[in-house]
N, C-alpha and C. Protein backbone atom coordinates (compact mmCIF):
# COMPACT_ATOMS: atom_id res chain seq x y z
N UNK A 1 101.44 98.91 110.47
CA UNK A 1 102.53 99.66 111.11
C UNK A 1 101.97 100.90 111.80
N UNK A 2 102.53 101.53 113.02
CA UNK A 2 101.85 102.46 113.50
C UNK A 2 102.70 103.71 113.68
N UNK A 3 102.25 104.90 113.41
CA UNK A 3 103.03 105.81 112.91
C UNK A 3 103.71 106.67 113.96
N UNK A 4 104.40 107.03 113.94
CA UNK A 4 105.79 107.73 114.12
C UNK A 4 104.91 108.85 115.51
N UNK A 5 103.54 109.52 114.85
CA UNK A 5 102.74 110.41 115.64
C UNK A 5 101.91 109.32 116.54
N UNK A 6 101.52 108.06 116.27
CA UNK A 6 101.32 107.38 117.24
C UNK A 6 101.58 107.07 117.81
N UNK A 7 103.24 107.01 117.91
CA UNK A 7 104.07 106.11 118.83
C UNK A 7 104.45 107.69 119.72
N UNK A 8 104.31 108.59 119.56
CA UNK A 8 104.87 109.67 120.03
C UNK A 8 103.59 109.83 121.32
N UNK A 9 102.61 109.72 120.76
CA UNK A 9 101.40 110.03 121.71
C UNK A 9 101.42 108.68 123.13
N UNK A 10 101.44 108.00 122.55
CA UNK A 10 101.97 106.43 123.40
C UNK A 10 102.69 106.49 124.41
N UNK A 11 104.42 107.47 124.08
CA UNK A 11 105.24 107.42 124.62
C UNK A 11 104.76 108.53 126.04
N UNK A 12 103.85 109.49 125.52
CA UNK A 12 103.92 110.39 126.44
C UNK A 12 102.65 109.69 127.50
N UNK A 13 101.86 108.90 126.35
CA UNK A 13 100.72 108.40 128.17
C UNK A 13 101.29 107.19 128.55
N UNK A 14 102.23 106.30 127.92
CA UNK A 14 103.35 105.25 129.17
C UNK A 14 103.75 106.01 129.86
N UNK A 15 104.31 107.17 129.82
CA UNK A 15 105.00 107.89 130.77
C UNK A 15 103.80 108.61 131.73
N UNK A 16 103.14 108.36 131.69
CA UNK A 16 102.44 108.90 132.63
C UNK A 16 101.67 108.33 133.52
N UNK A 17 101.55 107.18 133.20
CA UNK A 17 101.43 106.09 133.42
C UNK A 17 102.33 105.83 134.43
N UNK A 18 103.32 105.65 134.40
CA UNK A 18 104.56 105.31 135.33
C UNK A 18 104.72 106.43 136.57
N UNK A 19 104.60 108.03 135.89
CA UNK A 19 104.28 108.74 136.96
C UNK A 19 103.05 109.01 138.19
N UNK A 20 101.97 108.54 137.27
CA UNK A 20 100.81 108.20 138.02
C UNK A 20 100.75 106.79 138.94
N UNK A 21 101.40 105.68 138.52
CA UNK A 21 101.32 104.43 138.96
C UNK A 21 102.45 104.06 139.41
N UNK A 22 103.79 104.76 138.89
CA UNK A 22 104.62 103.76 139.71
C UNK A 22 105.48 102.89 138.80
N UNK A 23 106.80 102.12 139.10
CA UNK A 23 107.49 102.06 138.38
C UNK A 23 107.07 100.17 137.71
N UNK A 24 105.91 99.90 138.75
CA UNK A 24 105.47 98.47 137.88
C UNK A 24 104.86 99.00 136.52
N UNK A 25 104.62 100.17 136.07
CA UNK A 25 104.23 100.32 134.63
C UNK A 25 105.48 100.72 133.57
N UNK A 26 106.96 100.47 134.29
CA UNK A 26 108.17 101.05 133.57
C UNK A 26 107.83 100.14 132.24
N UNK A 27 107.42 99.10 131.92
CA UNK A 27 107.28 97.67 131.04
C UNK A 27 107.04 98.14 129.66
N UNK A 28 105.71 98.88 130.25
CA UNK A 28 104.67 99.81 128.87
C UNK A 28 105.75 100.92 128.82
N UNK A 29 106.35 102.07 129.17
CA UNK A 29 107.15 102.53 128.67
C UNK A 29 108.15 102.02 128.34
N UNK A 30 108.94 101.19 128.35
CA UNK A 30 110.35 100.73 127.86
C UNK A 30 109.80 100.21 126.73
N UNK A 31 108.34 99.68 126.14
CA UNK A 31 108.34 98.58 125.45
C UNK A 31 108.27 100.43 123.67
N UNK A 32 107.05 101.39 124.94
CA UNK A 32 106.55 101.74 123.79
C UNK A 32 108.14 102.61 123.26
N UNK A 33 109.03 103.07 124.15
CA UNK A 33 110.32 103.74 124.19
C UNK A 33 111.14 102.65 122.68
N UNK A 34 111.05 101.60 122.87
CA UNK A 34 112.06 101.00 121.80
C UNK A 34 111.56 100.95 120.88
N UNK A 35 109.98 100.89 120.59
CA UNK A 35 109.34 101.08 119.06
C UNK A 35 109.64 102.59 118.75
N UNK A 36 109.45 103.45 119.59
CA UNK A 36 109.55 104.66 118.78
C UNK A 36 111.24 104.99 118.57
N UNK A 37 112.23 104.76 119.14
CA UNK A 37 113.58 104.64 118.94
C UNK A 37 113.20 103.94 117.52
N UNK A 38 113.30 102.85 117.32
CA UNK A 38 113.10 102.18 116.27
C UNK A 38 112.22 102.27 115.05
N UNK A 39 111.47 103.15 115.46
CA UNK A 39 110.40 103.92 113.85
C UNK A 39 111.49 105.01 113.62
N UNK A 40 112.25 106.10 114.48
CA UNK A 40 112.46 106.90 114.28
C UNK A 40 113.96 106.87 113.14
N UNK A 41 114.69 105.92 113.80
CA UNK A 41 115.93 105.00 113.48
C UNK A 41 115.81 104.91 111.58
N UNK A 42 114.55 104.15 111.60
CA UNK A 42 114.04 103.69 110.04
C UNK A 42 113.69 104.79 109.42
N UNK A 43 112.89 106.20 110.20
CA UNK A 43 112.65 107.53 108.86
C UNK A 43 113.67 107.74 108.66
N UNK A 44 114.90 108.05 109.42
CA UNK A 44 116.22 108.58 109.20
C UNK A 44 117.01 108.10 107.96
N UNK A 45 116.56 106.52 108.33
CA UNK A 45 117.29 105.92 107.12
C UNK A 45 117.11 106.10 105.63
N UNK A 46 115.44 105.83 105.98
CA UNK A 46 114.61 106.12 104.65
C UNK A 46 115.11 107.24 104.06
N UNK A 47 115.00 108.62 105.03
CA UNK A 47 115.80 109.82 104.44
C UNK A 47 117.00 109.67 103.49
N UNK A 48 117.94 109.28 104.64
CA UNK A 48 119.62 109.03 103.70
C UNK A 48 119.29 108.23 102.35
N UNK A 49 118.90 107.44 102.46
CA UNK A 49 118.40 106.31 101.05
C UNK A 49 117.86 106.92 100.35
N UNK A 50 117.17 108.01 100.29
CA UNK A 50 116.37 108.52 99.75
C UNK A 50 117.36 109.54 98.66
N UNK A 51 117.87 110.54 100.03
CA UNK A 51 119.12 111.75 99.43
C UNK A 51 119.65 110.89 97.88
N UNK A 52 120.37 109.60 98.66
CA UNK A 52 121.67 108.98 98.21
C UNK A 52 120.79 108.73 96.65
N UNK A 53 119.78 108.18 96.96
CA UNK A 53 119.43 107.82 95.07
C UNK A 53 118.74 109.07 94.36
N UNK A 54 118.66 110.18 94.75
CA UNK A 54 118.54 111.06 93.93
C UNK A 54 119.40 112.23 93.99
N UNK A 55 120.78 111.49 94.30
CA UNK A 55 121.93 112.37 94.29
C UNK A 55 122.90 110.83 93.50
N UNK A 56 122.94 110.15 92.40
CA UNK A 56 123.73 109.76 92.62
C UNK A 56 125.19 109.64 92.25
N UNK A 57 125.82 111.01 92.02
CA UNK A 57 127.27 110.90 91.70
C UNK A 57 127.72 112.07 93.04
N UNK A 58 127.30 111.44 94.19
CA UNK A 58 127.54 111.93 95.34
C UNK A 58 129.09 111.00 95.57
């Protein structure tokens, strides 16, 4: 799995990528854009799940 700071670093050279090259590289950003949506999605969760079982007469 690749981490949350990897996908962050990714996101910023797809994007630059696209600014340097042009919108035939939109691919590599959209692709690396939905993994990091989607790592970020899952810490959040992990969080709440987390709260919820060591709170539990919430």
């Amino acid at each position: 799995m690749v981490s949350i700071t990897d996908l962050r670093k990714a996101h910023y050279i797809s994007a630059k990528l696209v600014e340097k090259f042009g919108p035939d590289y939109l691919i590599f950003f959209e692709r690396v854009d939905k993994e990091l949506i989607e790592a970020e999605k899952k810490q959040d969760l992990m969080k709440v799940a987390l709260e919820i079982a060591n709170h539990p007469n919430n």
